[in-house]
Protein backbone atom coordinates (compact mmCIF):
# COMPACT_ATOMS: atom_id res chain seq x y z
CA UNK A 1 94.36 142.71 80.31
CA UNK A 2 95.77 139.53 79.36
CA UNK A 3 93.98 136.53 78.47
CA UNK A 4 95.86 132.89 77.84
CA UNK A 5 93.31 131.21 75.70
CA UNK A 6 93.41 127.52 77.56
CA UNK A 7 90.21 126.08 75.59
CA UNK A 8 90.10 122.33 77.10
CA UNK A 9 93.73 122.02 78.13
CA UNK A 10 93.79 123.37 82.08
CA UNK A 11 97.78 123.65 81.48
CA UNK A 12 98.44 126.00 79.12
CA UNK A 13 101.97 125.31 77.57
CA UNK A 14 104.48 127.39 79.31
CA UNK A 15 105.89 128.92 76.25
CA UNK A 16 102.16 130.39 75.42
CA UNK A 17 102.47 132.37 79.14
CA UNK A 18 105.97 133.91 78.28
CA UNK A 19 104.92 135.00 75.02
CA UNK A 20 101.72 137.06 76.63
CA UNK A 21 104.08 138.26 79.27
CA UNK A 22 106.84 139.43 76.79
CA UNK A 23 103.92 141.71 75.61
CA UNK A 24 103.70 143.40 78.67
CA UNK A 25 107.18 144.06 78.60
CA UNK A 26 106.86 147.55 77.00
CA UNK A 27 104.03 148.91 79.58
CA UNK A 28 105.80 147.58 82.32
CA UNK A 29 108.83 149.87 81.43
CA UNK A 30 106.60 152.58 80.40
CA UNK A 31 104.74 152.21 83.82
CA UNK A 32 108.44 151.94 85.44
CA UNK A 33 109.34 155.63 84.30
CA UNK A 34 105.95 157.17 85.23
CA UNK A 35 106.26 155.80 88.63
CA UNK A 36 109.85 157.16 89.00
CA UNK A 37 108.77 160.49 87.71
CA UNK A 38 105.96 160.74 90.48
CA UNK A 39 108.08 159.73 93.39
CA UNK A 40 110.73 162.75 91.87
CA UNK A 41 108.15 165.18 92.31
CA UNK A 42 106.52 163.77 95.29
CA UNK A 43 110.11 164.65 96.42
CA UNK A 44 110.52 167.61 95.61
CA UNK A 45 106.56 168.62 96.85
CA UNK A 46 107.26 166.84 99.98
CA UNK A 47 110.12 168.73 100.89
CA UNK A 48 109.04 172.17 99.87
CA UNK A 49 105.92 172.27 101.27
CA UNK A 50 106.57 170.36 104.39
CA UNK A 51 109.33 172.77 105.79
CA UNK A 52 107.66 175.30 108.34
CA UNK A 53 110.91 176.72 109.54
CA UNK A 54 112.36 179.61 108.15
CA UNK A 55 114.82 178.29 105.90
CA UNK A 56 111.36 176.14 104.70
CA UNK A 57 109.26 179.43 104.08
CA UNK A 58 112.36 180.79 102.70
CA UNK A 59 112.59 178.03 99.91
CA UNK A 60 108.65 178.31 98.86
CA UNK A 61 109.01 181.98 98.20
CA UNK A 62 111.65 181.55 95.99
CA UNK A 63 109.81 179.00 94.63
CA UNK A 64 106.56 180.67 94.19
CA UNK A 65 108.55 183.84 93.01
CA UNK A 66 110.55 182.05 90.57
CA UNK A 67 107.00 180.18 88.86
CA UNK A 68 105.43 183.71 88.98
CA UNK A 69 108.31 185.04 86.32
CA UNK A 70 106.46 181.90 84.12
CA UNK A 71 109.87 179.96 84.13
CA UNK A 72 108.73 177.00 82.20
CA UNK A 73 111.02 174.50 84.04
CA UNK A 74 109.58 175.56 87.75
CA UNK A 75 106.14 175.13 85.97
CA UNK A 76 107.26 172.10 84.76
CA UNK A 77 109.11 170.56 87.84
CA UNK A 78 105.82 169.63 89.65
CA UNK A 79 103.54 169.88 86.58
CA UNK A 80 102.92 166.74 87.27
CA UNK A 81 101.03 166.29 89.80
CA UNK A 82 98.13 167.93 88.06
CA UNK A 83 98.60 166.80 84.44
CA UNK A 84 100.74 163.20 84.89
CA UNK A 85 104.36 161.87 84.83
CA UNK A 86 103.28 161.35 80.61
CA UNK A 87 102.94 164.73 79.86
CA UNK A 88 105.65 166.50 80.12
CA UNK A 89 109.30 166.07 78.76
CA UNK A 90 112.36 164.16 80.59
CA UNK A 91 113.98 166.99 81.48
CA UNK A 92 111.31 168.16 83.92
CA UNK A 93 112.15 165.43 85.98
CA UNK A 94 116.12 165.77 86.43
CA UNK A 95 118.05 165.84 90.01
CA UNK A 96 119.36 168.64 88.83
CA UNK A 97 116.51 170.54 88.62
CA UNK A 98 114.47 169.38 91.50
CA UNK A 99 117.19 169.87 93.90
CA UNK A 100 117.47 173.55 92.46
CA UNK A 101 114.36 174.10 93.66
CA UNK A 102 115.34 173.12 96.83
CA UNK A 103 118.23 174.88 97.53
């Protein structure tokens, strides 16, 4: 939360506003990335869960195969969803490895 202490002037001077905003600067690029990492994965979930035909079912049990061997970056790919985008490293959330998944 931010607060811009005003006391009696209504009109705070501008230059009091930017400095509380630069502030926020560093959560808003923090935020930035988690956001990005959840729309990766919602992807990647989207598209390998939503696909009924058999090139779909085909993709999940390599999927599902593939996490049951315990590879770590699998795990990792939509780890997310249950433990947050702030958990896990960077490279759980490459192209490259969520369109493996989908191949």
């Amino acid at each position: 939360m931010v607060t811009v202490h005003v006391g009696a002037n209504a009109n705070p001077h501008p230059s009091i506003i930017l400095v509380h905003l630069a502030a926020l600067r560093p959560y808003g690029e923090r935020r930035a990335e988690r956001l990005r990492r959840m729309r990766r994965v919602s992807r990647t979930f989207a598209r390998l869960m939503t696909s009924f035909f058999e090139a779909g079912r085909a993709r999940r049990a390599r999927y599902y195969e593939a996490s049951r061997q315990g590879r770590e970056d699998v795990k990792a790919a939509l780890g997310a969803i249950s433990i947050g985008p702030d958990r896990l490293p960077a490279e759980a959330f490459t192209d490259e490895l969520h369109e493996a998944l989908l191949v």
